[in-house]
C-alpha atoms as a PDB file:
ATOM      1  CA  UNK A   1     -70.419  27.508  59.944  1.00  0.00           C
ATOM      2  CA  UNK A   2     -71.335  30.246  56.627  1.00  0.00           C
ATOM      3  CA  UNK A   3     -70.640  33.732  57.077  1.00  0.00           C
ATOM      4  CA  UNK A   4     -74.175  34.392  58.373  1.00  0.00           C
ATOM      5  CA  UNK A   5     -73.422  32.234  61.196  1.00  0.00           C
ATOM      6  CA  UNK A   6     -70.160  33.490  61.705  1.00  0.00           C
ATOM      7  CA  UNK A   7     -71.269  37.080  61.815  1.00  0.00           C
ATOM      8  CA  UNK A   8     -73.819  36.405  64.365  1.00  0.00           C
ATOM      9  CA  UNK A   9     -72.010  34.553  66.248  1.00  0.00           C
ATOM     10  CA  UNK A  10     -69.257  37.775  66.647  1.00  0.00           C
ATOM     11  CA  UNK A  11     -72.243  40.318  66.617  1.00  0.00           C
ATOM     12  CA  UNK A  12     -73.136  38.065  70.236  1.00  0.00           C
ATOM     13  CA  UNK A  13     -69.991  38.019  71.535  1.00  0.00           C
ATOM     14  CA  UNK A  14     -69.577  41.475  71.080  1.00  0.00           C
ATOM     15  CA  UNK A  15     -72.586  42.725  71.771  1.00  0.00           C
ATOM     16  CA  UNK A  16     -72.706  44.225  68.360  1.00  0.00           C
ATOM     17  CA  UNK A  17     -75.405  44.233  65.917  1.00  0.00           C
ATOM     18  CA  UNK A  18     -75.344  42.177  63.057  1.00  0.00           C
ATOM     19  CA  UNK A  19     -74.402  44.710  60.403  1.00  0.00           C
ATOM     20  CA  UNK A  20     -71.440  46.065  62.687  1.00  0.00           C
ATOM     21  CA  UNK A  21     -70.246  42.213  62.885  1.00  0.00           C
ATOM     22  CA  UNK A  22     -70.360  42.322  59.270  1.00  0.00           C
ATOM     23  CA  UNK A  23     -68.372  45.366  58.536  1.00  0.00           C
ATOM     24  CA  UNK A  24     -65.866  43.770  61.031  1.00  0.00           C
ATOM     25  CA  UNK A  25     -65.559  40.705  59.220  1.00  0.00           C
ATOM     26  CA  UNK A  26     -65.416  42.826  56.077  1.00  0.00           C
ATOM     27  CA  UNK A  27     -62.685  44.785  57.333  1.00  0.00           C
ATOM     28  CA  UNK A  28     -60.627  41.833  58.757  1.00  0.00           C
ATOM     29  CA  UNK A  29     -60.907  40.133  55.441  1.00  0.00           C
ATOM     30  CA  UNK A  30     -59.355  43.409  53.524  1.00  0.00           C
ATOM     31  CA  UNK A  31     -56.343  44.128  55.744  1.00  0.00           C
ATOM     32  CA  UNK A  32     -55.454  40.532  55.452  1.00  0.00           C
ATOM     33  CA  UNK A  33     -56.230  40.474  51.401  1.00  0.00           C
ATOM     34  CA  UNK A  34     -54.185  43.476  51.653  1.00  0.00           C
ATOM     35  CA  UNK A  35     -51.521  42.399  53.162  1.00  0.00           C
ATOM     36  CA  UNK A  36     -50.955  39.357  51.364  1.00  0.00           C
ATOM     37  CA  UNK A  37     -51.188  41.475  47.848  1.00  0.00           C
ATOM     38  CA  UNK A  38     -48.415  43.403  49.432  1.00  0.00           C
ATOM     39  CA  UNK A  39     -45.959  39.901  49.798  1.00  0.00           C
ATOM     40  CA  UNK A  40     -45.915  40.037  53.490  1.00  0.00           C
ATOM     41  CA  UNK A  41     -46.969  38.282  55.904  1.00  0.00           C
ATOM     42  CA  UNK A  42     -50.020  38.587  58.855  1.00  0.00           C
ATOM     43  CA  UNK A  43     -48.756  36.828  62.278  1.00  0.00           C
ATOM     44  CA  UNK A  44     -51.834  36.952  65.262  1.00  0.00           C
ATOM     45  CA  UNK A  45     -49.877  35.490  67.743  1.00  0.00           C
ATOM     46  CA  UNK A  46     -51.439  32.368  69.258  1.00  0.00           C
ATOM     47  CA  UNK A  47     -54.040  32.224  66.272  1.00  0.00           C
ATOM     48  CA  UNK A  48     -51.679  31.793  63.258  1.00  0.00           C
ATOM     49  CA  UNK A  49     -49.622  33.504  60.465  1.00  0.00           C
ATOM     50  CA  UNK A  50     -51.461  34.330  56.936  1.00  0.00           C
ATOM     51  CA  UNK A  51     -48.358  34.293  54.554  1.00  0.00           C
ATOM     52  CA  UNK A  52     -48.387  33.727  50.492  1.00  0.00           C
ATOM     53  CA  UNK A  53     -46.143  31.237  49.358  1.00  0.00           C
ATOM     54  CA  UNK A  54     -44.779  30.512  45.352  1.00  0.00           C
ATOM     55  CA  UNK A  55     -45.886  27.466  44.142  1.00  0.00           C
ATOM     56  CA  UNK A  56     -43.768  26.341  41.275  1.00  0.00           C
ATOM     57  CA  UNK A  57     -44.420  25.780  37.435  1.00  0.00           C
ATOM     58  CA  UNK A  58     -44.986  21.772  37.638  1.00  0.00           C
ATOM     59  CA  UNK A  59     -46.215  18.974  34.607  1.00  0.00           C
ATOM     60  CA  UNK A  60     -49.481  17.746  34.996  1.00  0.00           C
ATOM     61  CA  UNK A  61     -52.639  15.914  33.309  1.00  0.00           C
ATOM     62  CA  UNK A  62     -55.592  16.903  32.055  1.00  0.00           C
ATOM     63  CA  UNK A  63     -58.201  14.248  33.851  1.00  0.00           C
ATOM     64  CA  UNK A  64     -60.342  14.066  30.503  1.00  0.00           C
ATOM     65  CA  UNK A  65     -58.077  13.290  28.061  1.00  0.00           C
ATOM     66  CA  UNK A  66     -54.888  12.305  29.924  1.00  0.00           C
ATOM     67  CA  UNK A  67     -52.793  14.618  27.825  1.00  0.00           C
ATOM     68  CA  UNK A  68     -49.821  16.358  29.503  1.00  0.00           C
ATOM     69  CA  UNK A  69     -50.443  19.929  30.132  1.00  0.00           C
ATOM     70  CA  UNK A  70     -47.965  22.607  32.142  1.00  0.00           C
ATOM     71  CA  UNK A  71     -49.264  24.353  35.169  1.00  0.00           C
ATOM     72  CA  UNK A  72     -47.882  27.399  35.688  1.00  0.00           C
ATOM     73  CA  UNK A  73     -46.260  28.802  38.543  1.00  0.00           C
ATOM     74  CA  UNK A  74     -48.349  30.904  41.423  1.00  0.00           C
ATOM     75  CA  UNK A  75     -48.663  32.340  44.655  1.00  0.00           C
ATOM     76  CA  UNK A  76     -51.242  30.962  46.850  1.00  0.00           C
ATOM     77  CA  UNK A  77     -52.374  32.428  50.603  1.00  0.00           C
ATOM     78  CA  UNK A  78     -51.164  30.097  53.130  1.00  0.00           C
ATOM     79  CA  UNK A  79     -52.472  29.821  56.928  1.00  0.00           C
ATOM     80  CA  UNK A  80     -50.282  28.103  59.869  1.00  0.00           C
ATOM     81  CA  UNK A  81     -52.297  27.547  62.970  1.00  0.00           C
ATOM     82  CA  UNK A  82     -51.011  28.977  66.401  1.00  0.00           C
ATOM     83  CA  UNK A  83     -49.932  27.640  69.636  1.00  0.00           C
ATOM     84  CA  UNK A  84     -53.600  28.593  71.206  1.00  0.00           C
ATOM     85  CA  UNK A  85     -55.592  27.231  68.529  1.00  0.00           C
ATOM     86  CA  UNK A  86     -53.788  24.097  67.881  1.00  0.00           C
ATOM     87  CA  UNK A  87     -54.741  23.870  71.752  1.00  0.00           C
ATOM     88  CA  UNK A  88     -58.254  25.361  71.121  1.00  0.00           C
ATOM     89  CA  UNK A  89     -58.495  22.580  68.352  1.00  0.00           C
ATOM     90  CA  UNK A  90     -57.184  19.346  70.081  1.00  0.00           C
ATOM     91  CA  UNK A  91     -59.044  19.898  73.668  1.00  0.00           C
ATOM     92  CA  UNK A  92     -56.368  21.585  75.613  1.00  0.00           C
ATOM     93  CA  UNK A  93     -56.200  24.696  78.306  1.00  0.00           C
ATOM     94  CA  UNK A  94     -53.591  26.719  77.949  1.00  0.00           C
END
């Protein structure tokens, strides 16, 4: 599913319009950006937590050449599914 498709699919569900659905998903997107800019953390209960986690300065290869090259250390956005859609996901009520 692309964004199109996801937008129409909450503009139906909602009985929205399409452009509404898409300032939705606009908004959604910010507060979470947002919120991970900020260091914390976004926790939908049953969907999932949003969190950033620090990823560590590491050694690594350049795939060309082989040579040894240093990777610096980041922060990366991190998702952990939910109770309900690990259910959703594998088939099961809850």
């Amino acid at each position: 599913m692309n964004r199109k498709e996801f937008v129409e699919a909450i503009a139906k569900k909602a009985g929205k319009t399409n452009s509404k659905a898409d300032h939705l998903v606009d908004v959604f997107i910010d507060v979470i950006s947002d919120t991970l800019k900020k260091g914390q953390s976004l926790t939908l209960v049953g969907f999932g937590t949003f969190s950033v986690k620090k990823r560590a300065a590491r050694a690594g290869r350049n795939p060309q050449t082989g040579a040894a090259i240093k990777i610096k250390a980041s922060k990366v956005a991190s998702f952990k599914a939910g109770s309900k859609l690990k259910a959703a996901v594998n088939g099961v009520k809850k």
